[in-house]
N, C-alpha and C. Protein backbone atom coordinates (compact mmCIF):
# COMPACT_ATOMS: atom_id res chain seq x y z
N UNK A 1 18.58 21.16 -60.92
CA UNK A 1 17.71 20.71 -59.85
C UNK A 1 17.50 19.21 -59.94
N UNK A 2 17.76 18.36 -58.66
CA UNK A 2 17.32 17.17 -58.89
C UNK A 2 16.27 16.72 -57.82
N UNK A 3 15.63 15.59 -58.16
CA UNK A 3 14.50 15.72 -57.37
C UNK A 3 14.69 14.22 -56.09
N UNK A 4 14.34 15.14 -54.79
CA UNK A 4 14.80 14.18 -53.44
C UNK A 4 14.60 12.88 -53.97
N UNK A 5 15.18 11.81 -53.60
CA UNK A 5 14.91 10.24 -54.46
C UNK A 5 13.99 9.68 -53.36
N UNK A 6 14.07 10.06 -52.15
CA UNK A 6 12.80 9.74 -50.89
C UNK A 6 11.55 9.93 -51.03
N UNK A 7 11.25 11.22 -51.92
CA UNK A 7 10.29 11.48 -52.18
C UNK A 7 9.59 11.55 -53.78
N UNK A 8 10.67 11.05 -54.67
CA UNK A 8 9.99 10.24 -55.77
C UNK A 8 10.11 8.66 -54.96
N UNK A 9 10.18 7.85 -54.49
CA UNK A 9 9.83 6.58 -54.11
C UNK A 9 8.78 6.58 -53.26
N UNK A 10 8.50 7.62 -52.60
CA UNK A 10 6.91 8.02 -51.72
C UNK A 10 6.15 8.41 -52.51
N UNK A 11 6.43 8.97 -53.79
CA UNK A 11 4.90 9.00 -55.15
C UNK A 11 4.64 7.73 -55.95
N UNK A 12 5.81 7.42 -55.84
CA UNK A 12 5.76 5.81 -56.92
C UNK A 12 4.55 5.18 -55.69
N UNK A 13 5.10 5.60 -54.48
CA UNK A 13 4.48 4.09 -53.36
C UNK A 13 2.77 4.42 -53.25
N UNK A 14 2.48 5.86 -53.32
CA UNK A 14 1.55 6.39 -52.98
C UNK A 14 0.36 6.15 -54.32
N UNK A 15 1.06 5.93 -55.40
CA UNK A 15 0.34 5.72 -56.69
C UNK A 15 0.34 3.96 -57.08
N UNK A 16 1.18 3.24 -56.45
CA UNK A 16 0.84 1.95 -56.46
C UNK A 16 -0.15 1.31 -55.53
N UNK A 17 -0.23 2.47 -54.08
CA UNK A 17 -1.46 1.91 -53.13
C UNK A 17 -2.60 2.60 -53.64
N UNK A 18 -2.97 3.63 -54.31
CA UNK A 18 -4.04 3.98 -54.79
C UNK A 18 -4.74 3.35 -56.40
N UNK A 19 -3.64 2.74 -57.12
CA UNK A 19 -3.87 1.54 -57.83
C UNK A 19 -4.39 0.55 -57.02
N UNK A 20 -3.79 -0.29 -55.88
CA UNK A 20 -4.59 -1.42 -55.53
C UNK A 20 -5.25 -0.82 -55.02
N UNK A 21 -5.85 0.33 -54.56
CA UNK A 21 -7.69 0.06 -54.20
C UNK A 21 -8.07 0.26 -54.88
N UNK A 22 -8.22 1.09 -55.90
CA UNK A 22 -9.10 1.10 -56.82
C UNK A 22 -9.34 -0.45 -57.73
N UNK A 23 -8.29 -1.48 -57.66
CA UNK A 23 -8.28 -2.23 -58.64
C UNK A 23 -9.43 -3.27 -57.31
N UNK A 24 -9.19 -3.19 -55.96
CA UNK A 24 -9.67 -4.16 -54.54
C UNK A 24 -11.18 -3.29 -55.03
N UNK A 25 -11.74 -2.21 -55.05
CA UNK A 25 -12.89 -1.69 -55.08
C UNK A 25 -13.66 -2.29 -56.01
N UNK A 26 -12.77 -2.37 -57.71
CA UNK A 26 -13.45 -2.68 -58.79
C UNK A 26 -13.94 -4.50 -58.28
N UNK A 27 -12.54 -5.50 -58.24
CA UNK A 27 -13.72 -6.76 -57.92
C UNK A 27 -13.90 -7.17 -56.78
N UNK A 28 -14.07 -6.29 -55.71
CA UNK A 28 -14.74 -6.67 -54.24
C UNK A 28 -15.15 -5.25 -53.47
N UNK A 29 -16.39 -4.72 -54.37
CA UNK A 29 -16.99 -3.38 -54.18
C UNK A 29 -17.85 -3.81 -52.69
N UNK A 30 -18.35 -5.05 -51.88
CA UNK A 30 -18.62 -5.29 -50.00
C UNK A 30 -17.38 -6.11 -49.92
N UNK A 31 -16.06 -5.35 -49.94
CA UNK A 31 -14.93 -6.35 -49.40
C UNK A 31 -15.32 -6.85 -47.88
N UNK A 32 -15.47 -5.53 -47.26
CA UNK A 32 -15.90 -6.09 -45.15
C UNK A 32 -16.68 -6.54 -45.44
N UNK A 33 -17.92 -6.88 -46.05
CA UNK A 33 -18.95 -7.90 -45.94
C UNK A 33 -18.66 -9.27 -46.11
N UNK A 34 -17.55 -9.31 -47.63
CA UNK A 34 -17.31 -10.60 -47.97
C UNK A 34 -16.25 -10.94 -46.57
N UNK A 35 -15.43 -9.86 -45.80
CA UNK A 35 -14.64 -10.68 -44.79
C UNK A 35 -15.57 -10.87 -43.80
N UNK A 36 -16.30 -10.55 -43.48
CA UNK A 36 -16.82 -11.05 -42.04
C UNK A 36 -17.46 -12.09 -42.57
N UNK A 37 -18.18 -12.66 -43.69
CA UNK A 37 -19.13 -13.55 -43.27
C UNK A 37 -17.87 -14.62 -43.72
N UNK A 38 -17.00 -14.13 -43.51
CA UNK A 38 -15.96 -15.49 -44.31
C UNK A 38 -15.41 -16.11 -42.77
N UNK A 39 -14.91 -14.77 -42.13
CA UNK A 39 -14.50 -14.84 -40.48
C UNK A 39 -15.64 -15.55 -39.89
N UNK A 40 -16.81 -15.55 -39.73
CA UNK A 40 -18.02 -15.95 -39.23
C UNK A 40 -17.95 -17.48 -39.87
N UNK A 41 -18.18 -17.38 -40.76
CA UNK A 41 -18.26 -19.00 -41.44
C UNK A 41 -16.70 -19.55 -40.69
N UNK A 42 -16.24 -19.44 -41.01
CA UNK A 42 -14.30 -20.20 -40.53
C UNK A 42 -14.47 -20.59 -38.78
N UNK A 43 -14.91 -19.85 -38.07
CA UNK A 43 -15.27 -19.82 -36.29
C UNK A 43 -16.82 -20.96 -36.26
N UNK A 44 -17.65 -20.80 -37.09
CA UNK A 44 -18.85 -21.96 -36.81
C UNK A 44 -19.04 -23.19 -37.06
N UNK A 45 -17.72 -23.90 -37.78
CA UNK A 45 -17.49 -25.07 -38.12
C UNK A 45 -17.43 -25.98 -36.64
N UNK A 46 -18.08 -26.47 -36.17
CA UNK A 46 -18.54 -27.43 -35.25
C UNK A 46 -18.33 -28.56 -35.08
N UNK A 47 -17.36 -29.24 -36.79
CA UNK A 47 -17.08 -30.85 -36.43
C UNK A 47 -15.71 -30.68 -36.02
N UNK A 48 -15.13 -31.83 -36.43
CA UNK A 48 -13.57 -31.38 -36.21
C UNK A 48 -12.35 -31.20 -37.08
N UNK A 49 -12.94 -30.26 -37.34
CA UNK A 49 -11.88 -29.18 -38.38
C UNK A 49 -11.69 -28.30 -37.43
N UNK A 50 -10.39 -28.58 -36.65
CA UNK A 50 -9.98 -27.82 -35.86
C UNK A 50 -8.90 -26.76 -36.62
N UNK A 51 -8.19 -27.07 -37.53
CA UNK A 51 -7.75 -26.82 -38.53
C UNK A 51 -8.13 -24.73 -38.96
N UNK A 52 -9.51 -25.65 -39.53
CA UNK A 52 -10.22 -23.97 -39.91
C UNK A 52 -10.42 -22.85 -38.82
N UNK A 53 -10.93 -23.50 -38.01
CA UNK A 53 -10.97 -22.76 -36.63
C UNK A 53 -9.70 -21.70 -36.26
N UNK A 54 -8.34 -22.80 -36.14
CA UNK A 54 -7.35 -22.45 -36.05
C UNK A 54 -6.54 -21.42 -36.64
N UNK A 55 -6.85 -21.67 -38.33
CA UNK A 55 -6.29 -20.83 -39.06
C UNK A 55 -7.56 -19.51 -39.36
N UNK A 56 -8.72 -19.49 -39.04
CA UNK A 56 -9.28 -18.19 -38.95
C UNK A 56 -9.05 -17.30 -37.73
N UNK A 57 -8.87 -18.00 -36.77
CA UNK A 57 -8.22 -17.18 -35.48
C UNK A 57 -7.08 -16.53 -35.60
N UNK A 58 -6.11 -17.31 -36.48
CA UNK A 58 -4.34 -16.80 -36.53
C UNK A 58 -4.87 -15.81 -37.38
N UNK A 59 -5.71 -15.61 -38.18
CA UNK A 59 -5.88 -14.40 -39.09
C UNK A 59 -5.85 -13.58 -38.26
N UNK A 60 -6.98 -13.17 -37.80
CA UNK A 60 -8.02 -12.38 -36.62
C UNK A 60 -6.74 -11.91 -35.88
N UNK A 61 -5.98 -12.93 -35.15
CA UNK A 61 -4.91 -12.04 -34.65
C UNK A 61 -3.95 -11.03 -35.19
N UNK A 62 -3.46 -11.68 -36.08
CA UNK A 62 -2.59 -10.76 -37.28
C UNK A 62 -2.79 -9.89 -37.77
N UNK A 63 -4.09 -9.20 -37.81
CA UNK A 63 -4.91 -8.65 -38.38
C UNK A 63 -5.71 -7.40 -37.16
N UNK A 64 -5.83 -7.77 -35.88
CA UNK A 64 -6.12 -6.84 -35.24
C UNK A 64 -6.05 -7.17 -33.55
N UNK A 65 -6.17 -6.57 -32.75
CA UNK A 65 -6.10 -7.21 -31.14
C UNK A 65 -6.92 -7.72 -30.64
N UNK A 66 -6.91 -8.90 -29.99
CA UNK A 66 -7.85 -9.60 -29.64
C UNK A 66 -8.06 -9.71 -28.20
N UNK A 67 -8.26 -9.14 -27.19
CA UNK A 67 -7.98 -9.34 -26.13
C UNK A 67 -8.65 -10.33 -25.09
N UNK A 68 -9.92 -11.04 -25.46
CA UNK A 68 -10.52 -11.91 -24.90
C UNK A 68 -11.46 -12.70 -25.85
């Protein structure tokens, strides 16, 4: 008997993403807290660091749909 190689590389994958959360849980146990107020801070910069603005938006997009 040998075992499908598709589906030992879907346990390897499935046990390396349940390693990184547990390892994302241990040092960022309010990860969405620490991102929003990071997203929030990056959008309220008011001088001209258009820069930050810029590159917290390209996140925001990449990251989810933005439609207006």
């Amino acid at each position: 008997m040998e075992k499908d190689p598709v589906k030992m590389e879907m346990e390897v994958h499935m046990k390396q993403q349940k390693s990184l959360h547990d390892h994302f849980y241990f040092y960022y146990p309010n990860k969405s807290k620490l991102i929003m107020n990071a997203l929030v801070s990056g959008l309220s910069i008011v001088e001209d660091q258009v820069q930050v603005n810029r590159g917290t938006l390209d996140f925001l997009i990449s990251h989810m749909p933005i439609k207006s």
